[in-house]
PDB file of N, CA and C in Angstrom:
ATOM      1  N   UNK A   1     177.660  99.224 -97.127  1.00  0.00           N
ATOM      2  CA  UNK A   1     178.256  99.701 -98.349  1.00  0.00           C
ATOM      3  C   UNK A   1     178.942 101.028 -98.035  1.00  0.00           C
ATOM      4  N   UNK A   2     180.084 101.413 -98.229  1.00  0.00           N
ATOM      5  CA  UNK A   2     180.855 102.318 -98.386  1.00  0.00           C
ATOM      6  C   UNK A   2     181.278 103.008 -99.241  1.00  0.00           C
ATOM      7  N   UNK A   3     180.967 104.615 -99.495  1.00  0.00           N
ATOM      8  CA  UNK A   3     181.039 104.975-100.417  1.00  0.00           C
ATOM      9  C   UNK A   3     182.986 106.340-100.390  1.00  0.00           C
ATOM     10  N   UNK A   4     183.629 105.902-101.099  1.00  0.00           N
ATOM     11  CA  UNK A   4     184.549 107.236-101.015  1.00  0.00           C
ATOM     12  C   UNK A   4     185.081 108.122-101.903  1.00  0.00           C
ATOM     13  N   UNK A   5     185.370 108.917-101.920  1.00  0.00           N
ATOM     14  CA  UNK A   5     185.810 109.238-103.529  1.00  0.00           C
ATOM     15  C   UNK A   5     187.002 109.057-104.149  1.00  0.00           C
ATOM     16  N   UNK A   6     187.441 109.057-105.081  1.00  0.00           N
ATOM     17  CA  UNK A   6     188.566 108.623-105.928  1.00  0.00           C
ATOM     18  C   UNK A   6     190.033 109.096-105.238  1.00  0.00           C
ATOM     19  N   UNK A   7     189.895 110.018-104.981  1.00  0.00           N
ATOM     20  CA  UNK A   7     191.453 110.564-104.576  1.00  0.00           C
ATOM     21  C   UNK A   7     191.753 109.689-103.102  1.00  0.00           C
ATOM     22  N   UNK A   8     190.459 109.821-102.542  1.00  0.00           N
ATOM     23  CA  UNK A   8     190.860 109.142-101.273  1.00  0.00           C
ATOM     24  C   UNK A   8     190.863 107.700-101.494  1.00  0.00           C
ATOM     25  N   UNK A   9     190.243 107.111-102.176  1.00  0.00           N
ATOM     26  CA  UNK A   9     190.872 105.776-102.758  1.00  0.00           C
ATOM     27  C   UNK A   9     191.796 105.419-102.999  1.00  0.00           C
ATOM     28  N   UNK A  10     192.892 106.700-103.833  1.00  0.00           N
ATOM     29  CA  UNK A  10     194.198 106.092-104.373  1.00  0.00           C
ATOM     30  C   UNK A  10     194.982 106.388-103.454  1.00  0.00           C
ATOM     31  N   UNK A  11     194.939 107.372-102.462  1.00  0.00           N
ATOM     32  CA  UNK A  11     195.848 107.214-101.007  1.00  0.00           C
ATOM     33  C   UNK A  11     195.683 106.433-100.148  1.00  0.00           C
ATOM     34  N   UNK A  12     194.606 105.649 -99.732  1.00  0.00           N
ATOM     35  CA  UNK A  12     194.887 104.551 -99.129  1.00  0.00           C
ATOM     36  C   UNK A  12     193.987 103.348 -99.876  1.00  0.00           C
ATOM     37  N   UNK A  13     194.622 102.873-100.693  1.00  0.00           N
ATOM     38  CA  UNK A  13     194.153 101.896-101.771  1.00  0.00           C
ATOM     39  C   UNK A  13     194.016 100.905-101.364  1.00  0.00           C
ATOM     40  N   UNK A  14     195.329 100.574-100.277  1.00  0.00           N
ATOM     41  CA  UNK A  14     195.564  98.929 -99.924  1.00  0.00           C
ATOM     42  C   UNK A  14     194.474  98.550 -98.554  1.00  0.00           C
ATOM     43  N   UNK A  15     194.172  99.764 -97.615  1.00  0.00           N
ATOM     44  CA  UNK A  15     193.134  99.267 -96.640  1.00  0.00           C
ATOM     45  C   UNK A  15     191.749  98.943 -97.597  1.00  0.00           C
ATOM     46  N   UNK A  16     191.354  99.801 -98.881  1.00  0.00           N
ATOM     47  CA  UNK A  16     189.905  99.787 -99.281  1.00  0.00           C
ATOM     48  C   UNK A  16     189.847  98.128 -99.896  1.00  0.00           C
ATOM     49  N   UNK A  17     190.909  98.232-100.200  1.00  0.00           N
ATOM     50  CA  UNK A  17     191.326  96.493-100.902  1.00  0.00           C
ATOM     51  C   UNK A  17     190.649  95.660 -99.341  1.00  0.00           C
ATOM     52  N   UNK A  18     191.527  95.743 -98.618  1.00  0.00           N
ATOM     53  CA  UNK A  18     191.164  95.067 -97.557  1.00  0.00           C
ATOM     54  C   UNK A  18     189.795  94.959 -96.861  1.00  0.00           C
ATOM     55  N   UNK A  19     188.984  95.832 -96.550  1.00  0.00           N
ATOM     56  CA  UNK A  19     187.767  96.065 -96.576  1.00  0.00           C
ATOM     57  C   UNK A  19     186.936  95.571 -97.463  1.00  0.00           C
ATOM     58  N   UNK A  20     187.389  95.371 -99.100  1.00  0.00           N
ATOM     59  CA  UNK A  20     186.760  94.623 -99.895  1.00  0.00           C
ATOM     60  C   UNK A  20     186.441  93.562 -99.677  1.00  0.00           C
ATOM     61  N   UNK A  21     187.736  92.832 -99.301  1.00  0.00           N
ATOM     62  CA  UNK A  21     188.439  91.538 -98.499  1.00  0.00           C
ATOM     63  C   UNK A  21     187.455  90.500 -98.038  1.00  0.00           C
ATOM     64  N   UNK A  22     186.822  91.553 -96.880  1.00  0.00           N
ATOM     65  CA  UNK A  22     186.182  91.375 -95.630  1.00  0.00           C
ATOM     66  C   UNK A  22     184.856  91.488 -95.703  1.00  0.00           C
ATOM     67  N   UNK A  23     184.306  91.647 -97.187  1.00  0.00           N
ATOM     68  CA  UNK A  23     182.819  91.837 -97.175  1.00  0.00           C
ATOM     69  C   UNK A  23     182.322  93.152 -97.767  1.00  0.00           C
ATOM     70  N   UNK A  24     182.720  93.878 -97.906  1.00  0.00           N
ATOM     71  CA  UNK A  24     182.507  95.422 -97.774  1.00  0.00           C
ATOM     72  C   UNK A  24     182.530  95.789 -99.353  1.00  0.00           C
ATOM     73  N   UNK A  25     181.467  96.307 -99.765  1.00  0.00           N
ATOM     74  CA  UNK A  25     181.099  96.666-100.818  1.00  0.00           C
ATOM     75  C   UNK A  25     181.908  98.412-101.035  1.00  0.00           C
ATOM     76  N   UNK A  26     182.659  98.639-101.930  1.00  0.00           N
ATOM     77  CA  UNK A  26     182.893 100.075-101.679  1.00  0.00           C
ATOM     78  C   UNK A  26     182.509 100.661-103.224  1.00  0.00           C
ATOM     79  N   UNK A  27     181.753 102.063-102.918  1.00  0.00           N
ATOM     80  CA  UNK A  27     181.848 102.622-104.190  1.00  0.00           C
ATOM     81  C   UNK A  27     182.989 103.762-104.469  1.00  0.00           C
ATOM     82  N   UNK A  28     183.317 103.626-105.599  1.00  0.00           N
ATOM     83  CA  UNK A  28     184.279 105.178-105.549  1.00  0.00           C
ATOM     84  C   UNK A  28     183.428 106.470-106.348  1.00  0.00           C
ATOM     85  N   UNK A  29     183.233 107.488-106.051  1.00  0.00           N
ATOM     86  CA  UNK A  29     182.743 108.620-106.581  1.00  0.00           C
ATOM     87  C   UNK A  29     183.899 109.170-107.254  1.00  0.00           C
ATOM     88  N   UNK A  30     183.657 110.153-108.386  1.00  0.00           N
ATOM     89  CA  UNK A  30     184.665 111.052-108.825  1.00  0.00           C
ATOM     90  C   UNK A  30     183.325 111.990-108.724  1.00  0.00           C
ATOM     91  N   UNK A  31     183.943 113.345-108.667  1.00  0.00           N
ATOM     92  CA  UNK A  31     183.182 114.564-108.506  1.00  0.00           C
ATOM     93  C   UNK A  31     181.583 114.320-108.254  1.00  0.00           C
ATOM     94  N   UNK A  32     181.600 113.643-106.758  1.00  0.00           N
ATOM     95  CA  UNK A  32     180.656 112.894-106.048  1.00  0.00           C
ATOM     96  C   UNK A  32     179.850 112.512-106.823  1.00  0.00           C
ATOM     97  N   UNK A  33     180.143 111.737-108.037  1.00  0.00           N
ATOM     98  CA  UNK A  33     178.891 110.862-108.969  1.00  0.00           C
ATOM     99  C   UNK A  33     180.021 109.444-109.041  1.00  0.00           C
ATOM    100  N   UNK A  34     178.924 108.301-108.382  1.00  0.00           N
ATOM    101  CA  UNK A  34     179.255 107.064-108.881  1.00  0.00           C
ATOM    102  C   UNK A  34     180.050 106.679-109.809  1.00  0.00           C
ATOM    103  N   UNK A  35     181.211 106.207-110.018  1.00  0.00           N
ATOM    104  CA  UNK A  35     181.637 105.776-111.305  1.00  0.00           C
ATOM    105  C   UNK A  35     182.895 103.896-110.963  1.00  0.00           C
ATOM    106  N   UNK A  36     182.435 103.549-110.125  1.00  0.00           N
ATOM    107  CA  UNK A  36     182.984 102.536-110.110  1.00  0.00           C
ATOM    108  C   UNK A  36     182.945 101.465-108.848  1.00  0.00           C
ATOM    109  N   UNK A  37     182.760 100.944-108.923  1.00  0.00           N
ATOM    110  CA  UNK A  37     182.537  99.972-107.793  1.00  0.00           C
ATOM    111  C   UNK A  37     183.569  98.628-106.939  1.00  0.00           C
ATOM    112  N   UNK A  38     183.938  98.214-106.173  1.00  0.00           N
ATOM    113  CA  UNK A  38     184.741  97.551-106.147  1.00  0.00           C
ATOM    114  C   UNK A  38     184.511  96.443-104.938  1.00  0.00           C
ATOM    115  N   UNK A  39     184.141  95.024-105.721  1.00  0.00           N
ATOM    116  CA  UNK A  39     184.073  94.050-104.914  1.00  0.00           C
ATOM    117  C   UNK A  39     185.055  93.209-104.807  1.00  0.00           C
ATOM    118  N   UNK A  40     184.838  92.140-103.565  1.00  0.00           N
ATOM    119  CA  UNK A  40     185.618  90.922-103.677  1.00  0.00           C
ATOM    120  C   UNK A  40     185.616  90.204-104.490  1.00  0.00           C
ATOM    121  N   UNK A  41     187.057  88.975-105.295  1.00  0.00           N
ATOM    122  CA  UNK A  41     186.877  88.004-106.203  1.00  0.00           C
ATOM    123  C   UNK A  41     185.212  87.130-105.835  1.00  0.00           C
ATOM    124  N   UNK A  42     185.344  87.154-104.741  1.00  0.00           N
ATOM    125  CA  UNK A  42     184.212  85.846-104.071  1.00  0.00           C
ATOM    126  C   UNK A  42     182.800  86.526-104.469  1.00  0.00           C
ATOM    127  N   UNK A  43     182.551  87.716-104.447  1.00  0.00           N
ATOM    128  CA  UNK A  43     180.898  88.315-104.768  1.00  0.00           C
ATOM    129  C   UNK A  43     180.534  88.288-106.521  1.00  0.00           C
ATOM    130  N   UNK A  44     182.109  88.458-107.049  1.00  0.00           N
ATOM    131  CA  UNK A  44     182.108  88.857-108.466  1.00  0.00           C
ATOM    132  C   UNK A  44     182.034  87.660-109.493  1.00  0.00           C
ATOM    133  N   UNK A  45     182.423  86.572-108.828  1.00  0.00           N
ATOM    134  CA  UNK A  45     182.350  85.328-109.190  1.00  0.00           C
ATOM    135  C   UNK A  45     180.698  84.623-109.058  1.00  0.00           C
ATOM    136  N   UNK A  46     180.688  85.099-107.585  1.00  0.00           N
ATOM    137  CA  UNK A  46     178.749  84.613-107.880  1.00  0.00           C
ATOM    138  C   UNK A  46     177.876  85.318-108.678  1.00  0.00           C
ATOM    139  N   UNK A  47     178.635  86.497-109.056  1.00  0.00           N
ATOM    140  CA  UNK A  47     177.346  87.761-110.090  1.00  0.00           C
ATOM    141  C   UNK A  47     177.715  86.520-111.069  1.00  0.00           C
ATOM    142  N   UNK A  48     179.125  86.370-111.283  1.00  0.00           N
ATOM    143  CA  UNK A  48     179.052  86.132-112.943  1.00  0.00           C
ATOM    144  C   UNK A  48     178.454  84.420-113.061  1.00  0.00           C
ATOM    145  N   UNK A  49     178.246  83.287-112.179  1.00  0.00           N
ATOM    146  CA  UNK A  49     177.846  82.534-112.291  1.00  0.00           C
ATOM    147  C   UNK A  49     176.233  82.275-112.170  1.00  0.00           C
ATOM    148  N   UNK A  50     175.795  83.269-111.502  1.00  0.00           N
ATOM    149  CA  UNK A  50     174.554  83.988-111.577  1.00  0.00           C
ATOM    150  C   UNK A  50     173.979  84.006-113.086  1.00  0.00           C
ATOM    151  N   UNK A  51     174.758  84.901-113.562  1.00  0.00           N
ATOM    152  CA  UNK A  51     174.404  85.409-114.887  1.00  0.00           C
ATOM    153  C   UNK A  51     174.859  84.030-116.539  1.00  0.00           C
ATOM    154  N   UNK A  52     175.606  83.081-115.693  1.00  0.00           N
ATOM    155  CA  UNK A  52     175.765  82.216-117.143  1.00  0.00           C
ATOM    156  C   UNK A  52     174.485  81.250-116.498  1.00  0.00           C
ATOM    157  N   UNK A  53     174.147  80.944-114.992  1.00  0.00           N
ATOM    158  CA  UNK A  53     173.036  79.697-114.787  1.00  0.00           C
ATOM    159  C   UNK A  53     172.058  79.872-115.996  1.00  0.00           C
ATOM    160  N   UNK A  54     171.676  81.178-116.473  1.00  0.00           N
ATOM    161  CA  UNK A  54     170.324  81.572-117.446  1.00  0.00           C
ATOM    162  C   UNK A  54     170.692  83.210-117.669  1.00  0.00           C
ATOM    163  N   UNK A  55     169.526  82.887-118.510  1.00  0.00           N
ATOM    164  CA  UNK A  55     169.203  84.427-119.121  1.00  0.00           C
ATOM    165  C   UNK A  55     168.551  85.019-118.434  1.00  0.00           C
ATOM    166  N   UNK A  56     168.888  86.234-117.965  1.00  0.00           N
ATOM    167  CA  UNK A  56     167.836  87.109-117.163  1.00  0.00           C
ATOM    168  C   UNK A  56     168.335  88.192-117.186  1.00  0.00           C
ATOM    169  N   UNK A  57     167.114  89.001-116.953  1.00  0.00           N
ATOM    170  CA  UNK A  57     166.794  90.695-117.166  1.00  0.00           C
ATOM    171  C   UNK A  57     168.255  91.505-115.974  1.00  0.00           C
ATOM    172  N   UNK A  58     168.271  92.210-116.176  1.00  0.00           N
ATOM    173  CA  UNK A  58     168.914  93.453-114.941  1.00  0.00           C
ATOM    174  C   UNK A  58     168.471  92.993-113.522  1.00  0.00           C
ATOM    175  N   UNK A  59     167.404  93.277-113.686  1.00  0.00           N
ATOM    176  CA  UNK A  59     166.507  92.925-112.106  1.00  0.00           C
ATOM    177  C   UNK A  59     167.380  91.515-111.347  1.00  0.00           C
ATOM    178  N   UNK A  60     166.615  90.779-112.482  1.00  0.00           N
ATOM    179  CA  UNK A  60     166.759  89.937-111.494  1.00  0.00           C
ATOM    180  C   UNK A  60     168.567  89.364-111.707  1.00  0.00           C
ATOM    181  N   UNK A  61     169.734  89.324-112.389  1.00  0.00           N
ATOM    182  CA  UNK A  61     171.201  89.542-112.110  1.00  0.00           C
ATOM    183  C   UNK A  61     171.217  90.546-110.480  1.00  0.00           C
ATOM    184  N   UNK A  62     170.456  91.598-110.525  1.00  0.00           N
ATOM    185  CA  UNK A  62     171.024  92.179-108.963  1.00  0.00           C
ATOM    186  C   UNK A  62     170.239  91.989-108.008  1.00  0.00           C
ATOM    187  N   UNK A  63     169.147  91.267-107.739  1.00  0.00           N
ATOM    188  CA  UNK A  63     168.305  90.933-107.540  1.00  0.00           C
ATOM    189  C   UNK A  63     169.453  89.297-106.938  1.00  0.00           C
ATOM    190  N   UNK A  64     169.923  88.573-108.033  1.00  0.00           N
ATOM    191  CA  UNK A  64     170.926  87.549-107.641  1.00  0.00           C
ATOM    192  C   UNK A  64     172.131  87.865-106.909  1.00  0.00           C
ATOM    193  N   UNK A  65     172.733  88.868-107.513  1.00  0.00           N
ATOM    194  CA  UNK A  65     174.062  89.733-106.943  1.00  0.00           C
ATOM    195  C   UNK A  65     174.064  89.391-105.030  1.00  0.00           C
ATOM    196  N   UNK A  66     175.364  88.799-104.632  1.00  0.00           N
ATOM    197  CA  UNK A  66     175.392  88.826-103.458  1.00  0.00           C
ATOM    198  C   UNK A  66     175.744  90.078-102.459  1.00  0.00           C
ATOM    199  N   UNK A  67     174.956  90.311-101.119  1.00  0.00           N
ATOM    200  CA  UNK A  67     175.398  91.473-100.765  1.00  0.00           C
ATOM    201  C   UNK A  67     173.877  91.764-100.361  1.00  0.00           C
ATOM    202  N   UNK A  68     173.939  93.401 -99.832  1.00  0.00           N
ATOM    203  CA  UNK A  68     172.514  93.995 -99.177  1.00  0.00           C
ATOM    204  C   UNK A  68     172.183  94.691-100.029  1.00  0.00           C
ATOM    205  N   UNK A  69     171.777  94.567-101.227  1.00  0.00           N
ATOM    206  CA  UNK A  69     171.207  95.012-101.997  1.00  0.00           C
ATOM    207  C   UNK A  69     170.208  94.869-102.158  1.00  0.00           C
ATOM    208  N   UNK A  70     169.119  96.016-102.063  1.00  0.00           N
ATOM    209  CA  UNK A  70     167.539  95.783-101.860  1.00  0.00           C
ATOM    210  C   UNK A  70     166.918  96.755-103.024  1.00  0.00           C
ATOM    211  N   UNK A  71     166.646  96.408-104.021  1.00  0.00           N
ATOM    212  CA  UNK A  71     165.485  97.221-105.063  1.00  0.00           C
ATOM    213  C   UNK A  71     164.121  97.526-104.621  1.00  0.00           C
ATOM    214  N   UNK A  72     163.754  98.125-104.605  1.00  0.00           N
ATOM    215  CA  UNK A  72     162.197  98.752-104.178  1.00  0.00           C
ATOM    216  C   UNK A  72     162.305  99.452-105.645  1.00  0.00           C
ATOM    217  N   UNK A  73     160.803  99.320-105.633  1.00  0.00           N
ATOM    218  CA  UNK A  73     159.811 100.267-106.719  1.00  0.00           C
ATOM    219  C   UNK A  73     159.696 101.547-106.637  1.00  0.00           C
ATOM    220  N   UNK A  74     160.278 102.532-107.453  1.00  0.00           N
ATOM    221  CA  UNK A  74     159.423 103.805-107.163  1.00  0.00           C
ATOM    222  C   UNK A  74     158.315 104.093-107.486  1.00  0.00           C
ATOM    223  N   UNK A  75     157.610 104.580-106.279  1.00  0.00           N
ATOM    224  CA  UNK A  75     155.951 104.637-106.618  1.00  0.00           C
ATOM    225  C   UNK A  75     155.880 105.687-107.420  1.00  0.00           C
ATOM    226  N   UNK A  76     156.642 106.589-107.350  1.00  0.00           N
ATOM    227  CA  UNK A  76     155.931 108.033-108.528  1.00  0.00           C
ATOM    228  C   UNK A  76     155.774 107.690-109.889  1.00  0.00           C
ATOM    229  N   UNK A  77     154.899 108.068-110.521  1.00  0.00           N
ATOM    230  CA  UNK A  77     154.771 107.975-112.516  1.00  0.00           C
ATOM    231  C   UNK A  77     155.890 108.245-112.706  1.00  0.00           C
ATOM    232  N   UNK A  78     156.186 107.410-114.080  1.00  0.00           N
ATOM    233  CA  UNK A  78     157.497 107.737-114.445  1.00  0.00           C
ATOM    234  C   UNK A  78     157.579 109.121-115.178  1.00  0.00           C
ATOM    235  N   UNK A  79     156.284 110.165-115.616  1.00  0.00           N
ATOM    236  CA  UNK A  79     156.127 110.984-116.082  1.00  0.00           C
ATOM    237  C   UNK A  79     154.650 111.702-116.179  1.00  0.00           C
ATOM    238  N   UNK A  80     154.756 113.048-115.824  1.00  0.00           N
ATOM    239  CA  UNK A  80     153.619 113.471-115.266  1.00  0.00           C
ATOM    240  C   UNK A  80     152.650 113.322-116.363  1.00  0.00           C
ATOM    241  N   UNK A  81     151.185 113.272-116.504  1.00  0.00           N
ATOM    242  CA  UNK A  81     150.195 113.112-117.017  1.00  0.00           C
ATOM    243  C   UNK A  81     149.393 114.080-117.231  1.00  0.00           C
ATOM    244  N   UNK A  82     149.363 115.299-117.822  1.00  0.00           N
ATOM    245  CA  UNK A  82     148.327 116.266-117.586  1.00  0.00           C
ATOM    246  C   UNK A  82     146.716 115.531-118.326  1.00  0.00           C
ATOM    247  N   UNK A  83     145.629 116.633-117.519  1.00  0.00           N
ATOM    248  CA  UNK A  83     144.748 115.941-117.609  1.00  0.00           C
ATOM    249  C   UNK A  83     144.258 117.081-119.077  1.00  0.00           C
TER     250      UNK A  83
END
């Protein structure tokens, strides 16, 4: 997965296209926070046929999502507990 940020996206737009192409998951950052993602027709087509086979949660849609996408648990409480 490749991450770049926006400006450098729109100067060379047509290689990140290509890289898409080829497998390559890219994210674009604007003021280094996530804001958009950009796959191939071929990955975006299995999310969305993914998602009409049935109903299902978040999880498991990316969990289906093709690609190296691996969810792990965070072990910490989601909020501290005083005693």
């Amino acid at each position: 997965m490749q991450t770049i940020n926006l400006k450098d996206a729109k100067a060379r737009f047509s290689s990140v296209v290509d890289e898409v192409v080829n497998g390559e998951l890219v994210t674009i950052t604007r003021h280094g926070k996530p804001v958009a993602a950009l796959v191939s027709v071929e990955m975006a087509e299995a999310g969305r046929k993914a998602m009409a086979s049935k109903r299902c949660s978040l999880v498991d849609h990316l969990r289906a999502f093709p690609g190296d996408l691996i969810l792990e648990r965070n072990p910490s409480p989601s909020r501290d507990l005083e005693s």
